[in-house]
Protein backbone atom coordinates (compact mmCIF):
# COMPACT_ATOMS: atom_id res chain seq x y z
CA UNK A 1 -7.42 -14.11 -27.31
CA UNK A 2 -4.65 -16.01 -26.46
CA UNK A 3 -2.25 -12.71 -27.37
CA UNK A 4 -4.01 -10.69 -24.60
CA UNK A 5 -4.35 -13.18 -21.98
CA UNK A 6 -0.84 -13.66 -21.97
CA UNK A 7 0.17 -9.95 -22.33
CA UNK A 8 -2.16 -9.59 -19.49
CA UNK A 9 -0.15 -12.30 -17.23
CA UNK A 10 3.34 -10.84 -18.10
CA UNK A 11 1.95 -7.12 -17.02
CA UNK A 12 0.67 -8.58 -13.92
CA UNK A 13 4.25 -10.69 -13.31
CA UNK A 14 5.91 -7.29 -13.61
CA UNK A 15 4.00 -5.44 -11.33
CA UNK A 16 3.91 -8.16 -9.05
CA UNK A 17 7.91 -8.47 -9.48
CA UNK A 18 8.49 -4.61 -8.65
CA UNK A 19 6.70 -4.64 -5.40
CA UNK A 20 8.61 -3.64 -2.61
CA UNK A 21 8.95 -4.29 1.14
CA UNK A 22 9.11 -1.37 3.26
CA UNK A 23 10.06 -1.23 7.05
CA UNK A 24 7.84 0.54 9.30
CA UNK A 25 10.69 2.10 11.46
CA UNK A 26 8.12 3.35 14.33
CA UNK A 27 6.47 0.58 15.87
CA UNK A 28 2.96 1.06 17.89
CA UNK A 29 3.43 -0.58 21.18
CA UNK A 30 -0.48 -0.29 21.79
CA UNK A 31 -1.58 -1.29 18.10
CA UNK A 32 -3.45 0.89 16.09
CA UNK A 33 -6.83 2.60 17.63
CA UNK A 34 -10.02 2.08 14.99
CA UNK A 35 -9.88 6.04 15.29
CA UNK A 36 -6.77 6.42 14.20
CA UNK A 37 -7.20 3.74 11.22
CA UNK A 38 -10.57 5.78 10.32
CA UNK A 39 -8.62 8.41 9.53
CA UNK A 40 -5.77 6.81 7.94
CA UNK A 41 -8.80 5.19 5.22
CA UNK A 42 -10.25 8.84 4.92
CA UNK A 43 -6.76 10.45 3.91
CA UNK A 44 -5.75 7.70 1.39
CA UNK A 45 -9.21 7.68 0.18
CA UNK A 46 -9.45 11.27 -0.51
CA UNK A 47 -5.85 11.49 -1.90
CA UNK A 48 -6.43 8.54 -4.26
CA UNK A 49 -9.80 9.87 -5.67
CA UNK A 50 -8.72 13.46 -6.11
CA UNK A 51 -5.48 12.37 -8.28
CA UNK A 52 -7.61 9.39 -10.34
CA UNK A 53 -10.56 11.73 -10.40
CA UNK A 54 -12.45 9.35 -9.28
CA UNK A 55 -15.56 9.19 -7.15
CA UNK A 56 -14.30 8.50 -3.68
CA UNK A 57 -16.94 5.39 -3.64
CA UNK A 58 -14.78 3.98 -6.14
CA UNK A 59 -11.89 3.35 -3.42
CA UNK A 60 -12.44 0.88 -1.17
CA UNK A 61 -9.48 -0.13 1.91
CA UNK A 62 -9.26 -2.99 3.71
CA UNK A 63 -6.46 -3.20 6.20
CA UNK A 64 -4.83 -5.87 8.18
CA UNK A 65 -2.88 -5.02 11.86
CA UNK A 66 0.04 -6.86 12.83
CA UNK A 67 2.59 -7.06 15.49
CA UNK A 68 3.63 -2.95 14.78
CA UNK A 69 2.97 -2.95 11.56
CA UNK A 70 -0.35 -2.06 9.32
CA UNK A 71 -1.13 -2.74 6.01
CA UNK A 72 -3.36 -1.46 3.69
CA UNK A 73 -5.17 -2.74 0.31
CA UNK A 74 -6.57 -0.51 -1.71
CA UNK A 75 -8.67 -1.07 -4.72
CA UNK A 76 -10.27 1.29 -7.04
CA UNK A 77 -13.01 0.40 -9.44
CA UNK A 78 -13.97 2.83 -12.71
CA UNK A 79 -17.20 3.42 -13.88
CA UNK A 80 -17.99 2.21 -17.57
């Protein structure tokens, strides 16, 4: 048990370790419009769930807005 736990902690260090920052180079000076996040979701949603094969319930965004920048969390869930 302990064997997998810690595999399981050194997978998640790695990922964690390779994440990168990325500059948004475009800044919104009037924020982003719920519209315009609405369709952001759908897209990502629809891409995600077509290349998992997944059922697009399965991907669930949640976003948070800051001073010209946006950023999105995505999580997708399998079925057992």
């Amino acid at each position: 048990m302990k064997e997998t736990r810690s595999s399981a902690k050194d997978r998640l260090q790695s990922i964690l370790s390779s994440r990168k920052r990325t500059i948004v180079p475009n800044v919104s000076k009037d924020g982003y419009h719920d519209d315009r996040i609405e369709k952001i979701e759908k897209a990502v949603t629809a891409d995600i769930s077509d290349i998992l094969n997944i059922p697009r319930e399965n991907v669930k965004i949640n976003y948070e807005e800051g001073p010209g920048y946006l950023v999105l969390v995505v999580t997708v869930t399998k079925d057992r």
